[in-house]
Every structure is written in C-alpha cells, then in structure tokens.
N, C-alpha and C. Protein backbone atom coordinates (compact mmCIF):
# COMPACT_ATOMS: atom_id res chain seq x y z
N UNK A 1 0.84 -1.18 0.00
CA UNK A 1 0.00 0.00 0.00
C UNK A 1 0.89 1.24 0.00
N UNK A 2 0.54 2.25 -0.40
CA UNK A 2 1.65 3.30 -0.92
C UNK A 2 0.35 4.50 0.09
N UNK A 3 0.97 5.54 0.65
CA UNK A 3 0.52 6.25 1.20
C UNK A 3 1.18 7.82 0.51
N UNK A 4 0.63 8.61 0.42
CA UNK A 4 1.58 10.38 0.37
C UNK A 4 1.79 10.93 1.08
N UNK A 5 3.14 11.26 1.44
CA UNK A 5 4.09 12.30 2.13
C UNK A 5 3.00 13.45 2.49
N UNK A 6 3.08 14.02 0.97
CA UNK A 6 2.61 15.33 1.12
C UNK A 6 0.97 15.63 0.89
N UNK A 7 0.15 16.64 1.18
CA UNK A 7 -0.99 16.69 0.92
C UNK A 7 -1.19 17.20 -0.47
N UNK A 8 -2.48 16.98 -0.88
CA UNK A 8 -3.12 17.14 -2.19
C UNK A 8 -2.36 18.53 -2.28
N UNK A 9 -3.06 19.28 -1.79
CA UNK A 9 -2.92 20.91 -2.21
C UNK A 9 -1.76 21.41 -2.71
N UNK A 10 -0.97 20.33 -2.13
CA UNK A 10 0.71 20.74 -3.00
C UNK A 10 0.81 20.20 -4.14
N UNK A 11 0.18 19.01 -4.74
CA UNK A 11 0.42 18.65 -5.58
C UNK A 11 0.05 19.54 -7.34
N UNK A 12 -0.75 20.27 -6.17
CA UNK A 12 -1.48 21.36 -7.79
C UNK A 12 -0.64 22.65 -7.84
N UNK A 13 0.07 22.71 -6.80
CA UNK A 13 1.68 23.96 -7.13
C UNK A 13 2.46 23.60 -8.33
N UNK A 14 3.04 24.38 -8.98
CA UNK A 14 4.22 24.56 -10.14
C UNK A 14 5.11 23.66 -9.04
N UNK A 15 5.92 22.65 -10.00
CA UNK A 15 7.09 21.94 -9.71
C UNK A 15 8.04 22.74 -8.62
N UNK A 16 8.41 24.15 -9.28
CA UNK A 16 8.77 25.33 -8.31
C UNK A 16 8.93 25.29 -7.26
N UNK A 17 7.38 25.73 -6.80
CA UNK A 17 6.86 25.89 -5.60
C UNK A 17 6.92 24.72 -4.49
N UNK A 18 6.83 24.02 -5.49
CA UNK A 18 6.90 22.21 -4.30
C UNK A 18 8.38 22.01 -3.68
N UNK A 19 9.15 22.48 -4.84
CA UNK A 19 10.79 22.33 -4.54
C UNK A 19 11.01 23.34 -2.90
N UNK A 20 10.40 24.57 -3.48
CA UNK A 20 10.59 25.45 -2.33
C UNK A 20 10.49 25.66 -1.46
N UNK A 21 9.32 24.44 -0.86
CA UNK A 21 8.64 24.16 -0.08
C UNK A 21 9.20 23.25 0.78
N UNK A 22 9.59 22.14 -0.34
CA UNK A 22 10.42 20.98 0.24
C UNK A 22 11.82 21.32 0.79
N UNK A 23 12.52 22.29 0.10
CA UNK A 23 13.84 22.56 0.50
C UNK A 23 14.05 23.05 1.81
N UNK A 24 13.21 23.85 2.69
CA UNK A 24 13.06 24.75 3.69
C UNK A 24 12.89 23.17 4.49
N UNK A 25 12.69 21.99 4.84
CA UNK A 25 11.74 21.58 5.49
C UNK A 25 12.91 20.99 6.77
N UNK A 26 14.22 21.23 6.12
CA UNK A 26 15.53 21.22 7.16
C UNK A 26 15.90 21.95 7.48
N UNK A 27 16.34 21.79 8.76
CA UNK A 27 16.83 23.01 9.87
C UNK A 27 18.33 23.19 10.00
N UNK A 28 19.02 24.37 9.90
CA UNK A 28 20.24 24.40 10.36
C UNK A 28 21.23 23.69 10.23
N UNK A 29 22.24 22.64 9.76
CA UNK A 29 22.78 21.98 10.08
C UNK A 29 23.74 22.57 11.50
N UNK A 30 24.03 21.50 12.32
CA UNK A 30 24.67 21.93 13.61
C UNK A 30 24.13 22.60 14.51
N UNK A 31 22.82 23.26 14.65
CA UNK A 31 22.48 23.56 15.41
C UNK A 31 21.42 22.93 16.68
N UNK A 32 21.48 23.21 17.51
CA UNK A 32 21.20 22.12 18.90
C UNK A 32 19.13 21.86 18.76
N UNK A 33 18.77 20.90 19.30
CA UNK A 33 17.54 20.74 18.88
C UNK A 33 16.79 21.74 19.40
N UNK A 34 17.23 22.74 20.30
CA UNK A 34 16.35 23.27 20.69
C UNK A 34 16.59 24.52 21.04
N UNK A 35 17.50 25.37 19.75
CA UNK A 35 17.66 26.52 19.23
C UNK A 35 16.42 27.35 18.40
N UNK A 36 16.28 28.57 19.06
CA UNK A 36 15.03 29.35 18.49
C UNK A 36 14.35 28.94 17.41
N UNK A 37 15.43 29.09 16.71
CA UNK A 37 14.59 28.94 15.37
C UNK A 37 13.98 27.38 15.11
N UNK A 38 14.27 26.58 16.02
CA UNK A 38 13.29 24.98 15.64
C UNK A 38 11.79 25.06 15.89
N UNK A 39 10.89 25.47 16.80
CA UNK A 39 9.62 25.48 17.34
C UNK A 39 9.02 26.11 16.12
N UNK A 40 9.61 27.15 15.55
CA UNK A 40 8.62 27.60 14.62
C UNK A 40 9.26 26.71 13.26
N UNK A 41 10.03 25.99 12.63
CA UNK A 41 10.44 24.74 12.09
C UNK A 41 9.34 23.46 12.30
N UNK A 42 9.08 23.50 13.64
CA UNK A 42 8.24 22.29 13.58
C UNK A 42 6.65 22.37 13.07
N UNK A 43 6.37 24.08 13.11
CA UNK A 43 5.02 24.11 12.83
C UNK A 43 5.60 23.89 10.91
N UNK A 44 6.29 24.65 10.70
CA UNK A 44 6.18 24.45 9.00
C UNK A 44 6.03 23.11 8.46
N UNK A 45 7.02 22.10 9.26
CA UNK A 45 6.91 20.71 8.89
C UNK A 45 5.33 20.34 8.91
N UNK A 46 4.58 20.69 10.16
CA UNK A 46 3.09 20.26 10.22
C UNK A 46 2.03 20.92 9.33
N UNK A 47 2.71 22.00 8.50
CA UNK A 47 2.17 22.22 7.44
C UNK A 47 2.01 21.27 6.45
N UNK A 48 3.05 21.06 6.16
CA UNK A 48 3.50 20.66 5.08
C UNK A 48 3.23 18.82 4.93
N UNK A 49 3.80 18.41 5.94
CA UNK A 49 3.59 16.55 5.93
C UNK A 49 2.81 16.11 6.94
N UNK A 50 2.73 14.76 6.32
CA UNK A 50 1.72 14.23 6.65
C UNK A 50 2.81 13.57 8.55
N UNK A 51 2.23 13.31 9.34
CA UNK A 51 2.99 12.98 10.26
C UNK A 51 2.73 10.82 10.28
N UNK A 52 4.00 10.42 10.83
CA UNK A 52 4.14 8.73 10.07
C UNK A 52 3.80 8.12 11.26
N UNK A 53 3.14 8.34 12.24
CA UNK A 53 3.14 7.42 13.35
C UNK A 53 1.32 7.70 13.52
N UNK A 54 0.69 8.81 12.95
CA UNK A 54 -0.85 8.81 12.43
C UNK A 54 -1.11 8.54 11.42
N UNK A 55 -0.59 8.99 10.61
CA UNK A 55 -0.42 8.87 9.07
C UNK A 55 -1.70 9.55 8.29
N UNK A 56 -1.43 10.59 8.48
CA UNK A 56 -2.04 12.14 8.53
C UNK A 56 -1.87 13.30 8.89
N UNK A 57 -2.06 14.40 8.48
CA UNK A 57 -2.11 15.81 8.58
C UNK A 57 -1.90 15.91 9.94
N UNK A 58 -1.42 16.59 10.66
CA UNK A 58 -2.09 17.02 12.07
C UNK A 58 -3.30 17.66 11.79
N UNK A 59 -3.87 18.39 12.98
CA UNK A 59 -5.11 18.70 12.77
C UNK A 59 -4.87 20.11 14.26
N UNK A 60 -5.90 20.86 14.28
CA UNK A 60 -5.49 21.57 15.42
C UNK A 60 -4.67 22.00 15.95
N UNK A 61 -4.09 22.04 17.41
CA UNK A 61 -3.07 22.29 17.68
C UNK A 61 -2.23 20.88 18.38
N UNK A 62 -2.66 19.41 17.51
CA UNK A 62 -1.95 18.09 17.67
C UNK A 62 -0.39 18.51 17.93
N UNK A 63 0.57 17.60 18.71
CA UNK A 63 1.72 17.42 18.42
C UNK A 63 1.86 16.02 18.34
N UNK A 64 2.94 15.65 17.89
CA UNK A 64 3.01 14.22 17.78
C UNK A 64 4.52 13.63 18.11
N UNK A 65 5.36 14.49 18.02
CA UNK A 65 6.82 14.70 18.37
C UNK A 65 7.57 15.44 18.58
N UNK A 66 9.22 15.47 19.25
CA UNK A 66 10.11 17.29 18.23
C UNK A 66 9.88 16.95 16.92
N UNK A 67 9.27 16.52 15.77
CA UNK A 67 9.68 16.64 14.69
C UNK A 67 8.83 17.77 14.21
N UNK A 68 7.34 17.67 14.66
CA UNK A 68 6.79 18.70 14.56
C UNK A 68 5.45 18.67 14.69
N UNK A 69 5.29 19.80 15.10
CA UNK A 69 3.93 20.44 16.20
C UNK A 69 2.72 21.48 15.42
N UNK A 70 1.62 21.34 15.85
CA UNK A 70 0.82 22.54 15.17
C UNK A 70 0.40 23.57 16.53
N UNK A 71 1.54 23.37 17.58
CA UNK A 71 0.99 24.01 18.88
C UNK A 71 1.09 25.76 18.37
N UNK A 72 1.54 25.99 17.22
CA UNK A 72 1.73 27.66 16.68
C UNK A 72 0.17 28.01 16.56
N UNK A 73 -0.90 27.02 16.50
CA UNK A 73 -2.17 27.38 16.13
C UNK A 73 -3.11 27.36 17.83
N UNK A 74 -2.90 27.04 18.86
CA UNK A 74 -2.85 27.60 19.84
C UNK A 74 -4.01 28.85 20.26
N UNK A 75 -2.93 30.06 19.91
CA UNK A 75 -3.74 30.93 19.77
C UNK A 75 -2.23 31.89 19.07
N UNK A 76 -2.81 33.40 18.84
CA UNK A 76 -2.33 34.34 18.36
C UNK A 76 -1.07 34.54 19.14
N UNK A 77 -0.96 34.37 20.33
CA UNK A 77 0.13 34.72 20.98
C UNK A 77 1.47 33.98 21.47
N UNK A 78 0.38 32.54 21.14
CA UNK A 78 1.63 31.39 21.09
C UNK A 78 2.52 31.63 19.97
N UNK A 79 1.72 31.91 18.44
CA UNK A 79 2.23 32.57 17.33
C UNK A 79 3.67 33.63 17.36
N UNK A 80 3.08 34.45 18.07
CA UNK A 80 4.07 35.79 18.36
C UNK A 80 5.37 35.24 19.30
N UNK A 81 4.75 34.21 20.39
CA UNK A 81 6.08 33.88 20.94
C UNK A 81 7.33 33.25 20.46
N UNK A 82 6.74 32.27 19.10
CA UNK A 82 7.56 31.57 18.45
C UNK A 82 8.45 32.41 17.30
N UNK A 83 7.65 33.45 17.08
CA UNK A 83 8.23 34.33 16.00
C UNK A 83 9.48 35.20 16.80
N UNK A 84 8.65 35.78 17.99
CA UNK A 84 9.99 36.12 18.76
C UNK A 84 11.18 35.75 19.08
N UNK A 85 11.01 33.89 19.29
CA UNK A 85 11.91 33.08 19.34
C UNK A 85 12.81 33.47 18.17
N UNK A 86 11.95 33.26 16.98
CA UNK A 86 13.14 33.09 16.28
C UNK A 86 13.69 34.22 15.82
N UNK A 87 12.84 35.22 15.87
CA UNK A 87 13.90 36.66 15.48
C UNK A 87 14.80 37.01 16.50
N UNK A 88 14.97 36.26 17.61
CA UNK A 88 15.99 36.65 19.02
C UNK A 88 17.19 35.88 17.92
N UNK A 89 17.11 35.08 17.19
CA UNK A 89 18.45 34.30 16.96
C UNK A 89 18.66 34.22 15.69
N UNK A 90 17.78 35.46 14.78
CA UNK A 90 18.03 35.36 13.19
C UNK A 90 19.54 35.71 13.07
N UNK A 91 20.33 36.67 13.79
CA UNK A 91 21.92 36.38 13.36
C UNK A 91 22.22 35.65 13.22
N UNK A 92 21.99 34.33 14.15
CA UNK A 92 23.10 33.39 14.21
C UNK A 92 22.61 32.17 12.92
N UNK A 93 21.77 32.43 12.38
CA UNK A 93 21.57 31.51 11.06
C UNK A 93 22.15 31.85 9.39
N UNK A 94 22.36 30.64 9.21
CA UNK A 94 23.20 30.99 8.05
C UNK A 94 22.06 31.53 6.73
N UNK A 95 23.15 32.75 5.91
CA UNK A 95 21.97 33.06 5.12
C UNK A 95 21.01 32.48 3.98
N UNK A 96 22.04 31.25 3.81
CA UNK A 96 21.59 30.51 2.37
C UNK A 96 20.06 29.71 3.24
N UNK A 97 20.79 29.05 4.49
CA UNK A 97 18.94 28.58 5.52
C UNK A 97 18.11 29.53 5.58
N UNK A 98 18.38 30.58 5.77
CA UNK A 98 17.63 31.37 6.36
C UNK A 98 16.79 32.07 4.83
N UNK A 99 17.31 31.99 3.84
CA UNK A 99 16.50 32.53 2.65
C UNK A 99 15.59 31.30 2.38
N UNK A 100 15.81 29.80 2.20
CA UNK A 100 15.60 28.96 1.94
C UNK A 100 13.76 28.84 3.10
N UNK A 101 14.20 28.95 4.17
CA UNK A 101 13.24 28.68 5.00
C UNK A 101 12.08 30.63 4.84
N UNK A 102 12.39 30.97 4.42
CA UNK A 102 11.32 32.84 4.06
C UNK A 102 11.15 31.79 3.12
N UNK A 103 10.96 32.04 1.71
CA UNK A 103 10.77 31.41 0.56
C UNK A 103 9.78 30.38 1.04
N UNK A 104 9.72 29.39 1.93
CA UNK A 104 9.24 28.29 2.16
C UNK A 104 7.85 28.79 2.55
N UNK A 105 8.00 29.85 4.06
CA UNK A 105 7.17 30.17 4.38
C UNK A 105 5.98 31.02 3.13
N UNK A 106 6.77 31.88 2.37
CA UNK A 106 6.02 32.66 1.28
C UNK A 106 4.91 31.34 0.48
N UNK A 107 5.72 30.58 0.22
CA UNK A 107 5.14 29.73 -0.92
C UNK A 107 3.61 29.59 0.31
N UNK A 108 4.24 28.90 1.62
CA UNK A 108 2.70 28.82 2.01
C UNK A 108 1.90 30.06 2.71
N UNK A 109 2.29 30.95 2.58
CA UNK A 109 1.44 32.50 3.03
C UNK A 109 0.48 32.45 1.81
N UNK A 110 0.82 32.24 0.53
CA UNK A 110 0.05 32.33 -0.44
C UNK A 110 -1.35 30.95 -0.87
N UNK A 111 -0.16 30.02 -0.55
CA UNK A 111 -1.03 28.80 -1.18
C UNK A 111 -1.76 27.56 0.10
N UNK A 112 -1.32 27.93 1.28
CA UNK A 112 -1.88 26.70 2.41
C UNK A 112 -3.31 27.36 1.79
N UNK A 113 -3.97 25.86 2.16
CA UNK A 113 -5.38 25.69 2.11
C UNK A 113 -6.49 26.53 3.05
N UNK A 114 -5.54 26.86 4.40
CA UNK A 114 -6.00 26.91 5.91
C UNK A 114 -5.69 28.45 5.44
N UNK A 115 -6.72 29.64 5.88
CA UNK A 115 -6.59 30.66 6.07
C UNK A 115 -6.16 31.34 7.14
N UNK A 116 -5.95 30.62 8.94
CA UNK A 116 -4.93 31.22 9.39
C UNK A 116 -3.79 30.57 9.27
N UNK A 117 -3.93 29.65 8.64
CA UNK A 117 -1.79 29.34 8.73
C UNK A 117 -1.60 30.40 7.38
N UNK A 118 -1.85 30.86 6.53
CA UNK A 118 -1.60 31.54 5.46
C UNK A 118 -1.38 32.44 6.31
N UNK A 119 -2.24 33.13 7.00
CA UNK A 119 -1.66 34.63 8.03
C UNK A 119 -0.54 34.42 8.50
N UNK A 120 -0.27 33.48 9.22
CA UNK A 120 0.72 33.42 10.13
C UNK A 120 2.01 33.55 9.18
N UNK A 121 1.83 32.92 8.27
CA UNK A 121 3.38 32.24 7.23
C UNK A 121 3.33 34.00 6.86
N UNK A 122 2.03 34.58 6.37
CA UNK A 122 2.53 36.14 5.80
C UNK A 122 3.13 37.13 6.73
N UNK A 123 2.77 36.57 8.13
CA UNK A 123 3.20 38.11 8.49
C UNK A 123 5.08 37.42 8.71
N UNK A 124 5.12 35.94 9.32
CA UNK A 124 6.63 35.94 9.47
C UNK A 124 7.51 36.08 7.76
N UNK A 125 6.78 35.76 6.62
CA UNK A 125 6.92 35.82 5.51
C UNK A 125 7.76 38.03 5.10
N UNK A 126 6.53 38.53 5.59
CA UNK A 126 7.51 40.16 5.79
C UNK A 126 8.17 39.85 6.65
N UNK A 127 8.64 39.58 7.87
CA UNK A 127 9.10 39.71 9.01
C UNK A 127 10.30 39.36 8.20
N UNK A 128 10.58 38.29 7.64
CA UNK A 128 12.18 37.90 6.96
C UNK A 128 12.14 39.08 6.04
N UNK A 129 11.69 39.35 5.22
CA UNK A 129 11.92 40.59 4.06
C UNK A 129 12.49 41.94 4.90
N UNK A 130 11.62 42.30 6.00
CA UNK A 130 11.89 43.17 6.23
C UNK A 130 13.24 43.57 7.44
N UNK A 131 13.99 41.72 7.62
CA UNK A 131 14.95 41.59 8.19
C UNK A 131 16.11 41.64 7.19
N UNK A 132 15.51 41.25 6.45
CA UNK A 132 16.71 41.25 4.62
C UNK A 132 17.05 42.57 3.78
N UNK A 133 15.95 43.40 4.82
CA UNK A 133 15.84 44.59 3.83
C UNK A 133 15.47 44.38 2.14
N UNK A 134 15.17 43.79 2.30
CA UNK A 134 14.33 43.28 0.67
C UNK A 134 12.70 43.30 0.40
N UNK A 135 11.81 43.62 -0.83
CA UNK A 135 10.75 44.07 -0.52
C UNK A 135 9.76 42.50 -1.15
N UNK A 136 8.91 42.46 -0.03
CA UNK A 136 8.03 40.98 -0.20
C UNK A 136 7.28 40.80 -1.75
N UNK A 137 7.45 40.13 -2.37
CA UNK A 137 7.16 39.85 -3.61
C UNK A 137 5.27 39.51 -2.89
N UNK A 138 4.41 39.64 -4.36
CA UNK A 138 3.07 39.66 -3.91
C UNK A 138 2.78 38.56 -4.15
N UNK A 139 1.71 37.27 -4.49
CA UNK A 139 1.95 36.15 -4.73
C UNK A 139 1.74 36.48 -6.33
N UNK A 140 1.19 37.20 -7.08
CA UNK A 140 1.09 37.26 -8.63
C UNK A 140 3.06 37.13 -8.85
N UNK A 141 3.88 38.10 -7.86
CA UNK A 141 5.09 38.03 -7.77
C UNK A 141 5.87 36.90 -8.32
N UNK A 142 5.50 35.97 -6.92
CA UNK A 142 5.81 34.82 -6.90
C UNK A 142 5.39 33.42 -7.89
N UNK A 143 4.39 33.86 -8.10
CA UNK A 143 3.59 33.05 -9.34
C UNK A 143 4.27 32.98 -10.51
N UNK A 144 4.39 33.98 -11.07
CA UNK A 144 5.36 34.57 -12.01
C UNK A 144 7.08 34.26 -12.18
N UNK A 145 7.14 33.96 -10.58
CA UNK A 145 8.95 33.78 -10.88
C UNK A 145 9.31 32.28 -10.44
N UNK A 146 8.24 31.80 -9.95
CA UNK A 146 8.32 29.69 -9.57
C UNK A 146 7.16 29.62 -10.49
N UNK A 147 7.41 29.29 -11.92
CA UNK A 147 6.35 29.14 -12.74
C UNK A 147 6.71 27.94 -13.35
N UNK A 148 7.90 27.12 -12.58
CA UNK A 148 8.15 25.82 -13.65
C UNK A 148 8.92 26.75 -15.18
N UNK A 149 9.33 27.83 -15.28
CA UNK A 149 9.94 28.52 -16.55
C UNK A 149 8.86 28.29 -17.73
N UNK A 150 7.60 28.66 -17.21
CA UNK A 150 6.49 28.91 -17.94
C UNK A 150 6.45 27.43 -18.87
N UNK A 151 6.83 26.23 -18.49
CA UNK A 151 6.69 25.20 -19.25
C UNK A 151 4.91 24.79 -19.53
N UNK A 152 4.38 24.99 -18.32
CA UNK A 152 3.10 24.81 -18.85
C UNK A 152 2.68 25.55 -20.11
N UNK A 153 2.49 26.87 -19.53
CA UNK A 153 2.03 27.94 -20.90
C UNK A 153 3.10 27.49 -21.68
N UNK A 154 4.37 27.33 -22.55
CA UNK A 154 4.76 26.77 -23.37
C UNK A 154 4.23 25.73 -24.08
N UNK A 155 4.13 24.79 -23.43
CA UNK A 155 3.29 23.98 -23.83
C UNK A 155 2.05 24.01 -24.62
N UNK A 156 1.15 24.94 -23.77
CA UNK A 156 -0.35 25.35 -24.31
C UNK A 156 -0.22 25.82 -25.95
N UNK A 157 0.44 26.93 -25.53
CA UNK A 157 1.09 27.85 -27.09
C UNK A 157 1.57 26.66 -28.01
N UNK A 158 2.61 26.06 -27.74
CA UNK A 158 3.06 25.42 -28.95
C UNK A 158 2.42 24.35 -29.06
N UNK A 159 0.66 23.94 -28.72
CA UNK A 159 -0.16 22.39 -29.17
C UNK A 159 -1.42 23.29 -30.24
C-alpha cells in the first residue's frame, strides 16, 4: 500500500513551488535541537507533511513529536512567541537557511489551504523581508517567478 508524504494541495503547485517548499523543510545543520529557530520549524513541517506514526495531517493544535507540532495554532500569541523566538536568533543563522526557510514560508502564506496558517506564514513571511531589507514579492510576484519557466504555458502555445 503506498501512502503520500505530502498533501493534495501541494500537488497542484508549479514543480517550483513544491521544490521550495520541500527545500526549507531542514533546519540548520549543527544547530542544537532546541535553538530558536526549531519550534517555529516544527510548525512548518506540520504544514506541510503528513505525520508517520498517524499517518495524517495534524489537525489543530496536535503534536506528535520534536519533529513537529501545530501548537503555533494555539492561539495568536503562542504565534508571536515563536516568532519572537526566532527573530531573538536570526543572526546566528546561516543566510543561504535562512533565505531557503522565508521562501518556504512565502510559498505557504500564499497557497496553504487553511486561512490562518496563510496569516501566520505572511506576516513571518515580511518579518524575513523586512529583516533582509528586501521588498516581499506579492503572490502574482511569486507566481510569475516559480512558474516551472512557464513550461506549462509553453506547452499550451506550442499544441
């Protein structure tokens, strides 16, 4: 019997977007399990996969391990504490992780299914931009620049 990793809703993203998604879904190398920036790591994972010991989504604010938690859904302020967490220790992350994991979050500010995890991913989604000094792409933005290199529409045009 074959089960999926990931949920439907990703599967209808540009190749792109799935990559971008998937790439973020590791933390740090070398850093200790229970450095700032992991708690809000574990909610992205519970975005994103299915968890293997239910073999399903989380749901609520389930945890199921450290691997990862939906306790960010809580309430609003559990939210803010984790974000705090991790902006106390955005120096100490390297920048190629640290772009890798914004990006991740963007892809799902725009596209999670769930309308407050989309909030949550947007506001930490500026929160990195506006730590990068760089300005947040909109999702037409983003649409536009993880488009698979317009292979679909290529396609369309040249049948």
């Amino acid at each position: 019997m074959s089960v999926a990793l990931l949920p439907e809703w990703l599967h209808v993203l540009p190749l792109q977007q799935q990559a971008v998604v998937l790439l973020a879904l590791r933390g740090p190398d070398g850093f200790p399990k229970e450095h700032g920036c992991k708690p809000i790591l574990r909610f992205y994972r519970a975005c994103i996969l299915k968890a293997a010991s239910i073999g399903r989504l989380l749901t609520g604010v389930e945890e199921v391990d450290t691997f990862m938690s939906r306790a960010a859904m809580c309430s609003w302020g559990t939210w803010e504490e984790l974000t705090k967490r991790f902006r106390e220790v955005e120096d100490e992350l390297p920048v190629h992780y640290y772009t890798h994991f914004m990006h991740g979050a963007q892809v799902l500010a725009y596209k999670h299914p769930e309308k407050q995890i989309r909030a949550r991913w947007l506001q930490f989604y500026f929160n990195c931009c506006n730590y990068l000094h760089v300005p947040p792409e909109s999702e037409p933005q983003m649409d536009k620049r993880l488009n698979d290199f317009g292979r679909e529409l290529n396609e369309v045009l040249e049948s």
